[in-house]
N, C-alpha and C. Protein backbone atom coordinates (compact mmCIF):
# COMPACT_ATOMS: atom_id res chain seq x y z
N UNK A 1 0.84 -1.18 0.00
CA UNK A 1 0.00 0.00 0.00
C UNK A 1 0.89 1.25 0.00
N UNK A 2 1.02 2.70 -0.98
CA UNK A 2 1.48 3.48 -0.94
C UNK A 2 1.61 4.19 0.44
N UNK A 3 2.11 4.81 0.62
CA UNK A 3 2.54 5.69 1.95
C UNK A 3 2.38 6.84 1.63
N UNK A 4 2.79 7.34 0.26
CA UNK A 4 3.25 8.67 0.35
C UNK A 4 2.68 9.19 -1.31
N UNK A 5 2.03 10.86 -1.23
CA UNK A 5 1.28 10.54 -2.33
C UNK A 5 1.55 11.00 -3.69
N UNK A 6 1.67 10.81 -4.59
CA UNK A 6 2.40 11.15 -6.11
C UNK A 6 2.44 12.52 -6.05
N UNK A 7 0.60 12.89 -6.34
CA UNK A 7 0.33 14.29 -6.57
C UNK A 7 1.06 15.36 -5.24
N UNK A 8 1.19 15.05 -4.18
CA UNK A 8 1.84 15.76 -3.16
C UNK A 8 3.37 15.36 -3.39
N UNK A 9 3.96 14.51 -4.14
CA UNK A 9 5.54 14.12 -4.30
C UNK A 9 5.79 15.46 -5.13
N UNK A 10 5.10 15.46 -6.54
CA UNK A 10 5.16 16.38 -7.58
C UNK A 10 5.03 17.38 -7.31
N UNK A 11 4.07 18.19 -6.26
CA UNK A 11 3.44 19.40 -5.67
C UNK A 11 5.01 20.19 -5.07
N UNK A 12 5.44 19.07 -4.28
CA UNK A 12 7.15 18.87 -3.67
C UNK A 12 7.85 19.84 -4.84
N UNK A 13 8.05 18.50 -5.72
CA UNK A 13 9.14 19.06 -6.88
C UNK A 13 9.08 20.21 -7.54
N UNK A 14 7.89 20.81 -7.38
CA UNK A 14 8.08 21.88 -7.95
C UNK A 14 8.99 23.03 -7.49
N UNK A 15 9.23 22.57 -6.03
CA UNK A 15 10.07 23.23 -5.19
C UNK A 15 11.43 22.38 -4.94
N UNK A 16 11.64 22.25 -5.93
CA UNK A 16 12.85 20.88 -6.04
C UNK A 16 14.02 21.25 -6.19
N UNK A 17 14.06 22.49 -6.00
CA UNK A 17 15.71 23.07 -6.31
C UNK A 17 15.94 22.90 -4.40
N UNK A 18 15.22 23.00 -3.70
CA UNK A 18 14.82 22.45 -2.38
C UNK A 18 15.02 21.75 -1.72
N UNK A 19 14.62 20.39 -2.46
CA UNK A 19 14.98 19.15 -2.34
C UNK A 19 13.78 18.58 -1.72
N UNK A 20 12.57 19.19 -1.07
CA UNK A 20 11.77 19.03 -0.51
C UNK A 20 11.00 17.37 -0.79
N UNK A 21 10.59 17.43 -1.92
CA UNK A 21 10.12 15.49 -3.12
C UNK A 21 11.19 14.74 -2.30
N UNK A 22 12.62 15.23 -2.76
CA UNK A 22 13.37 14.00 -1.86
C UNK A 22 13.14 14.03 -0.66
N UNK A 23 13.21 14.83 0.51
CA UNK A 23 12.95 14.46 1.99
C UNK A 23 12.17 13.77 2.28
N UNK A 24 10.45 14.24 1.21
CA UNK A 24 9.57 13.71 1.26
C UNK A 24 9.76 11.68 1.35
N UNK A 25 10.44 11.41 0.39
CA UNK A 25 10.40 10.43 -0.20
C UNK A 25 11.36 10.25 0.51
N UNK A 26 11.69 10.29 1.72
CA UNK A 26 13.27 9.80 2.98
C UNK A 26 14.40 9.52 2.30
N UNK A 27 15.01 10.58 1.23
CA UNK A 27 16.06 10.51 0.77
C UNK A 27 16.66 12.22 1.27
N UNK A 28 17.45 11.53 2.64
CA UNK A 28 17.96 12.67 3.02
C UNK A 28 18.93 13.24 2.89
N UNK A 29 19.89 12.32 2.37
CA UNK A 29 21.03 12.87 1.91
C UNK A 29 20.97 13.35 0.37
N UNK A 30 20.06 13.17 -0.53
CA UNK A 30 19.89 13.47 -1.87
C UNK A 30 19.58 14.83 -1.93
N UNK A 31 18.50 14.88 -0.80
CA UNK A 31 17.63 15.82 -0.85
C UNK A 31 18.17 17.13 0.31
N UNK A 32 19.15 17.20 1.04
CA UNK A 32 20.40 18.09 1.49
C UNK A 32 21.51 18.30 0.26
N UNK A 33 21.87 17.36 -0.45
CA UNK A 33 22.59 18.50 -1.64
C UNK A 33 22.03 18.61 -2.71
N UNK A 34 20.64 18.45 -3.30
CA UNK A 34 19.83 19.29 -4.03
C UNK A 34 19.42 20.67 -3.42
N UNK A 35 19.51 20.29 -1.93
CA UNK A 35 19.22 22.29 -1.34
C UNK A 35 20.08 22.84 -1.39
N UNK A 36 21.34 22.28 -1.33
CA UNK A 36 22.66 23.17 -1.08
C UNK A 36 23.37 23.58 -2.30
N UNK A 37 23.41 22.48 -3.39
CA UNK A 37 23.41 22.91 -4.85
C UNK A 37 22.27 23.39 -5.75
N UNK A 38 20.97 23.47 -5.56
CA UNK A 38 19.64 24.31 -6.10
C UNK A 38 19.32 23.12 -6.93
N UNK A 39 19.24 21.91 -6.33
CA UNK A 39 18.91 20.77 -7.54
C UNK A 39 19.84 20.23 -8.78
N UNK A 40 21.29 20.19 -8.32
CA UNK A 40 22.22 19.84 -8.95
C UNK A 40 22.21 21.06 -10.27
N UNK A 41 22.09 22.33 -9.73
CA UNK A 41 21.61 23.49 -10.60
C UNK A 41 21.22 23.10 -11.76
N UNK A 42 19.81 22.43 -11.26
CA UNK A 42 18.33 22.52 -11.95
C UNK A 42 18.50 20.93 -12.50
N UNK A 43 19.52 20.70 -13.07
CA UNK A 43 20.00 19.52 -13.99
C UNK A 43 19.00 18.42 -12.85
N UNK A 44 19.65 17.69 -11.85
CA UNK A 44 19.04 16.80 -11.06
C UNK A 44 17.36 16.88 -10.59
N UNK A 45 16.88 18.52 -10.99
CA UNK A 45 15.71 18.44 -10.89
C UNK A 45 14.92 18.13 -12.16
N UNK A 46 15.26 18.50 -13.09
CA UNK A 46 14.19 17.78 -14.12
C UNK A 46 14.54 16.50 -14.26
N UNK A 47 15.31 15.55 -13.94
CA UNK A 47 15.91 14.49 -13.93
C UNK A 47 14.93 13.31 -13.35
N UNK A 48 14.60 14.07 -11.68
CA UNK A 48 13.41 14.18 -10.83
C UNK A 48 12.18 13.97 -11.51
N UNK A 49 11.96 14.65 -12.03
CA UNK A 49 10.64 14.73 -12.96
C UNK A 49 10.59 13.15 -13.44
N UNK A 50 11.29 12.21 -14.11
CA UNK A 50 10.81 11.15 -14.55
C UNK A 50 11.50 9.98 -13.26
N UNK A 51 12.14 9.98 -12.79
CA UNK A 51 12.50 9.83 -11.14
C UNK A 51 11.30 9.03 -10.48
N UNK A 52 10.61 10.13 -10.37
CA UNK A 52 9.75 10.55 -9.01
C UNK A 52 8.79 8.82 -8.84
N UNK A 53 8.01 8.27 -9.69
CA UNK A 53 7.47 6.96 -9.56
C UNK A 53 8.41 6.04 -9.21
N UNK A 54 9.19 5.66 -9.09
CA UNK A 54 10.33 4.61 -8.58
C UNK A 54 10.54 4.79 -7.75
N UNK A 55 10.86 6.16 -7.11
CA UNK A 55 11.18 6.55 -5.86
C UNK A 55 9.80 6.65 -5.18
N UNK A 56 9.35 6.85 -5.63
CA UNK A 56 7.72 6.79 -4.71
C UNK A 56 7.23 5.63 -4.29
N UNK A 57 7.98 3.99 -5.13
CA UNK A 57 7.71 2.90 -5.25
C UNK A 57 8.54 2.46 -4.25
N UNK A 58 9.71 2.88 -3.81
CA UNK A 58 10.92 2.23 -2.98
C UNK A 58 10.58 3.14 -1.49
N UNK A 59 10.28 3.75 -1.57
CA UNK A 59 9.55 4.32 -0.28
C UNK A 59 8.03 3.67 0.75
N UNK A 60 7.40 3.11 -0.24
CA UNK A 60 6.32 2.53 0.25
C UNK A 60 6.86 1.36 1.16
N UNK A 61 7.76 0.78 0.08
CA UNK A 61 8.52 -0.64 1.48
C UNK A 61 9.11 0.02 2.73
N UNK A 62 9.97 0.98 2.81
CA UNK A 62 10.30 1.44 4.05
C UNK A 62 9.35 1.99 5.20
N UNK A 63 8.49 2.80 4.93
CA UNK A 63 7.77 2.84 6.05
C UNK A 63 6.43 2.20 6.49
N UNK A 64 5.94 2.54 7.94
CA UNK A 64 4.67 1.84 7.67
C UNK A 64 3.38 2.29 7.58
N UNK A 65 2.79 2.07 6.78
CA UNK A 65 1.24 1.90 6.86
C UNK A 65 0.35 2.06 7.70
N UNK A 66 -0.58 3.08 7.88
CA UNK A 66 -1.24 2.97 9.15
C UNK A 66 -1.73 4.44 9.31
N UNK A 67 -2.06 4.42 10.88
CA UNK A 67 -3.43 5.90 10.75
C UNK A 67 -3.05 6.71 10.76
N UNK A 68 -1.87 7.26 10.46
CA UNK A 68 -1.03 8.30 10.18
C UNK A 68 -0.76 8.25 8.97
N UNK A 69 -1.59 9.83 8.12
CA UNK A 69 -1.20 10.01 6.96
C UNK A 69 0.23 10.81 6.88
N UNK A 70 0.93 10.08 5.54
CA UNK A 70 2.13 10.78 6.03
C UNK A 70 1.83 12.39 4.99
N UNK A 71 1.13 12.25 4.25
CA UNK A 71 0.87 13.69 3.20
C UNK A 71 0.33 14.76 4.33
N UNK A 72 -0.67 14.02 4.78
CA UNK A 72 -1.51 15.18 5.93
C UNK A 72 -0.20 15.81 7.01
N UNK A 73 0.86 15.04 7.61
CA UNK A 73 1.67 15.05 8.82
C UNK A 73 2.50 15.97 8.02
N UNK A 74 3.08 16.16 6.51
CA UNK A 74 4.06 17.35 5.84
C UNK A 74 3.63 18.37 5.92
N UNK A 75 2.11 17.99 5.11
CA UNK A 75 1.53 19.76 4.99
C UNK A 75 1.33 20.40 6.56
N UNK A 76 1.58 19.90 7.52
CA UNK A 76 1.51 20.55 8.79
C UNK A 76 2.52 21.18 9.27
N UNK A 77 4.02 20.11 8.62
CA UNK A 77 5.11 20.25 9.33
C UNK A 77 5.70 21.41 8.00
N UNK A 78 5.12 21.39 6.50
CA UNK A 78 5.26 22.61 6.09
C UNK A 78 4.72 23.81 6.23
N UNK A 79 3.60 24.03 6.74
CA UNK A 79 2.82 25.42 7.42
C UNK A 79 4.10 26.10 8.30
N UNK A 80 4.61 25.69 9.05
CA UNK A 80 5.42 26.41 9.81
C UNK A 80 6.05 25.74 10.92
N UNK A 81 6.36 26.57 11.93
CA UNK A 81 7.03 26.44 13.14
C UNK A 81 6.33 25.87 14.81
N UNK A 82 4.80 25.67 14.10
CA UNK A 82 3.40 25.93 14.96
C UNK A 82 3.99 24.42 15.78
N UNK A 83 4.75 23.54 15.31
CA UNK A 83 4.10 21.87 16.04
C UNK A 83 3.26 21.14 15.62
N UNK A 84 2.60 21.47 14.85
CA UNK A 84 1.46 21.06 14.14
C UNK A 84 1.45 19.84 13.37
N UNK A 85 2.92 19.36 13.51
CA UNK A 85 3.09 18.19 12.67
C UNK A 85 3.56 17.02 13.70
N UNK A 86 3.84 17.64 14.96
CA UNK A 86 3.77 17.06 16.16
C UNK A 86 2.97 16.30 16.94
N UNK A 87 1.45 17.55 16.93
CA UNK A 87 0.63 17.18 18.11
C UNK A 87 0.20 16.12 16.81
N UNK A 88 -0.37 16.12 15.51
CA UNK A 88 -0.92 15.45 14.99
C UNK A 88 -0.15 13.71 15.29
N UNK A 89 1.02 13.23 15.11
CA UNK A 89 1.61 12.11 15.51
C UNK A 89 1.55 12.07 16.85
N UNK A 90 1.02 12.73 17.87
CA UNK A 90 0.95 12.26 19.08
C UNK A 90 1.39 12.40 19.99
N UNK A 91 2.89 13.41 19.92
CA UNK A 91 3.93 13.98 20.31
C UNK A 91 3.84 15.65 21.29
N UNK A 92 2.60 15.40 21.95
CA UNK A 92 1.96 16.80 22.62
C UNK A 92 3.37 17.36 23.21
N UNK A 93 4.20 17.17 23.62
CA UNK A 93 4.83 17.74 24.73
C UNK A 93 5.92 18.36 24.03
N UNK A 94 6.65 17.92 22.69
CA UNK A 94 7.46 18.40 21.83
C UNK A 94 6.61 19.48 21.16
N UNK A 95 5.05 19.01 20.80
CA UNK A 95 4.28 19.95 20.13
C UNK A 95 4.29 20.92 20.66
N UNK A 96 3.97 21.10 22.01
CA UNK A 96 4.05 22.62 22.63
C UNK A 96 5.25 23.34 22.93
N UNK A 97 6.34 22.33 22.98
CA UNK A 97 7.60 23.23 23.12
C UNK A 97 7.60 24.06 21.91
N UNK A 98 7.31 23.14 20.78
CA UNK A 98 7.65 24.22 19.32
C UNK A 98 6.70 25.39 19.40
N UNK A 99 5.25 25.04 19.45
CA UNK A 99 4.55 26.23 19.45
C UNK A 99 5.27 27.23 20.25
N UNK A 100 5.77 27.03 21.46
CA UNK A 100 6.12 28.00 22.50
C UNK A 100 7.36 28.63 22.09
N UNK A 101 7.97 27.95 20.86
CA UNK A 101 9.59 28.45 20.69
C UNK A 101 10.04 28.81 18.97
N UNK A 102 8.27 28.95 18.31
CA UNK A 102 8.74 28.52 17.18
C UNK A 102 9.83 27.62 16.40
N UNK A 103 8.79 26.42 16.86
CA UNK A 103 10.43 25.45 16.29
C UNK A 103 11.24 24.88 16.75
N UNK A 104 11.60 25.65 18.44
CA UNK A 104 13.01 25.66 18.69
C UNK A 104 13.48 26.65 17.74
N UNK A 105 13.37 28.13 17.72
CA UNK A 105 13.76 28.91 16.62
C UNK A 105 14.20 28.35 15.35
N UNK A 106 13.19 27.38 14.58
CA UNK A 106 13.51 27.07 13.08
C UNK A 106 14.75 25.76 13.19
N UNK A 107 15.38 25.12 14.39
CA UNK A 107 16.45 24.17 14.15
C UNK A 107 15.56 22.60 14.51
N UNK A 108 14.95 23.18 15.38
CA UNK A 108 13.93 21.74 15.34
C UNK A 108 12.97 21.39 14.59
N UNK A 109 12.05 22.54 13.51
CA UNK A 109 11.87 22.24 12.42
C UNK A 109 12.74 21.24 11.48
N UNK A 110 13.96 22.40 11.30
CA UNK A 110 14.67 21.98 9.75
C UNK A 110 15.08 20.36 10.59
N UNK A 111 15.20 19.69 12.02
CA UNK A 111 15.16 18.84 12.29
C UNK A 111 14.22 17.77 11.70
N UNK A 112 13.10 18.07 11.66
CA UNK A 112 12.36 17.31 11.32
C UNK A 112 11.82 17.06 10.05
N UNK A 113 12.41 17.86 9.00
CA UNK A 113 12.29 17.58 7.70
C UNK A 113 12.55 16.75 7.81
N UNK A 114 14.39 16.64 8.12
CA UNK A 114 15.14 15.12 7.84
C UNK A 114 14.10 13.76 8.34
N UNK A 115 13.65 13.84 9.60
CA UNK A 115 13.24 12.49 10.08
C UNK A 115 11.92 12.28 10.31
N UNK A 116 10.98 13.23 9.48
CA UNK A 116 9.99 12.96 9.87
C UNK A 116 9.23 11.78 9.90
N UNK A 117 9.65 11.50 8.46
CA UNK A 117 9.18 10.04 8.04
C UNK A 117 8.98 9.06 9.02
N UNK A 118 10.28 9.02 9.72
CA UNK A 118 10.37 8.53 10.94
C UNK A 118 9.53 8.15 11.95
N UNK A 119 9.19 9.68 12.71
CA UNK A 119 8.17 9.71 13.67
C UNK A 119 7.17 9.28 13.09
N UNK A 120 6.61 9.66 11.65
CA UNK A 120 5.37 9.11 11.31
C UNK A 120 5.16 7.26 11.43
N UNK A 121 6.18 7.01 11.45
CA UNK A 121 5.84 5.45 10.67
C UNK A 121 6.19 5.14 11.99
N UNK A 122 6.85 5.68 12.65
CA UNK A 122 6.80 4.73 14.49
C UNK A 122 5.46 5.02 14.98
N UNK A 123 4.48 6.40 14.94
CA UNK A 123 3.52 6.22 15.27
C UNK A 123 2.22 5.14 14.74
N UNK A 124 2.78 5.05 13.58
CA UNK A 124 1.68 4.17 13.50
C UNK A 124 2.19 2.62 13.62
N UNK A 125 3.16 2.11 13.45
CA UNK A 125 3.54 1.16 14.39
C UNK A 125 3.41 1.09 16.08
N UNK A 126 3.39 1.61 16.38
CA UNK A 126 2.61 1.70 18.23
C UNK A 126 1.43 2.08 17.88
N UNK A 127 0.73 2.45 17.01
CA UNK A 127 -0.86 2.40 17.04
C UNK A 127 -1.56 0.96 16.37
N UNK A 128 -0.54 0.67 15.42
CA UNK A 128 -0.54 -0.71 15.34
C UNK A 128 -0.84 -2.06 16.17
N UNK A 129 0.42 -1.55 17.23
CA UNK A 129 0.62 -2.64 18.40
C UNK A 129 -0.33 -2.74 19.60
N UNK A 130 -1.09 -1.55 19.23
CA UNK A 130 -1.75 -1.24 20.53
C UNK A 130 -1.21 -0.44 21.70
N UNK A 131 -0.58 0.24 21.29
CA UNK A 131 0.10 1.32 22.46
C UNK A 131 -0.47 2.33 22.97
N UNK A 132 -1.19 1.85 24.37
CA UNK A 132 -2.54 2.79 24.74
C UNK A 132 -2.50 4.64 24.35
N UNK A 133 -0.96 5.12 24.71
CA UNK A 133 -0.72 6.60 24.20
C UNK A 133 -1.12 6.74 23.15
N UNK A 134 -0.94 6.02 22.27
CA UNK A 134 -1.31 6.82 20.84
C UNK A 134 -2.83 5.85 20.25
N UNK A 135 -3.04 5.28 21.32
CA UNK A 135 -4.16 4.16 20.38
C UNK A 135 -5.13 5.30 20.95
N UNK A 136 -5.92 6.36 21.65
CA UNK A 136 -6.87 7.44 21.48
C UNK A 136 -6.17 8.51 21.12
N UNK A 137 -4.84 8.74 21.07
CA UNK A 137 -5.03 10.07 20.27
C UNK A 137 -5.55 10.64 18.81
């Protein structure tokens, strides 16, 4: 079952000098020197463009499945600095530090580009398992 969703991969790339599609798609090291070089200046981003289904395909095996959308959990954690991509995985207490600190002034954000994937797919593995914390949130 997909994880992660085309039309929001592509939505990404358009901001792909960014690297944003790759983070998306938990390629974090690809997607740190497409930001730092502007998308292999531009070259690696249209490249991207026919890319993007394979990589969207090799991503589905890595994480998991479950009541955590991971499209819904970006567009939160791209709005801003709010936590918002926090409280939604379940994570109240980090959530309010950020609200309270924006972010951690913007470093615990750009933190969580890298790993979000992460938190997402552990939450729904403990919602999986039955892990009373997150099985009502």
């Amino acid at each position: 079952m997909a994880t992660h969703s085309i039309v929001m991969t592509y939505a990404l790339w358009l901001f792909g000098w960014a690297g944003l599609h790759r983070f998306y798609l938990g390629k974090r090291t690809t997607g740190a020197i497409w930001a730092l070089t502007f998308g292999l200046l531009g070259v690696g981003w249209i490249v991207d463009l026919f890319l993007i289904p394979g990589l969207r395909r090799d991503v589905a095996n890595k994480y998991q499945f479950g009541r955590y959308n991971y499209t819904i959990g970006w567009l939160l954690l791209l709005v801003g600095f709010f936590g918002l991509h926090r409280f939604y995985v379940g994570k109240w207490a980090t959530g309010l530090l950020y609200l309270c600190t924006a972010g951690l002034c913007g470093l615990g954000w750009l933190y969580d580009i890298l790993t979000y994937n992460e938190l997402v797919s552990e939450a729904n593995e403990r919602w999986i398992s039955g892990d009373p914390l997150l099985a009502s949130a």
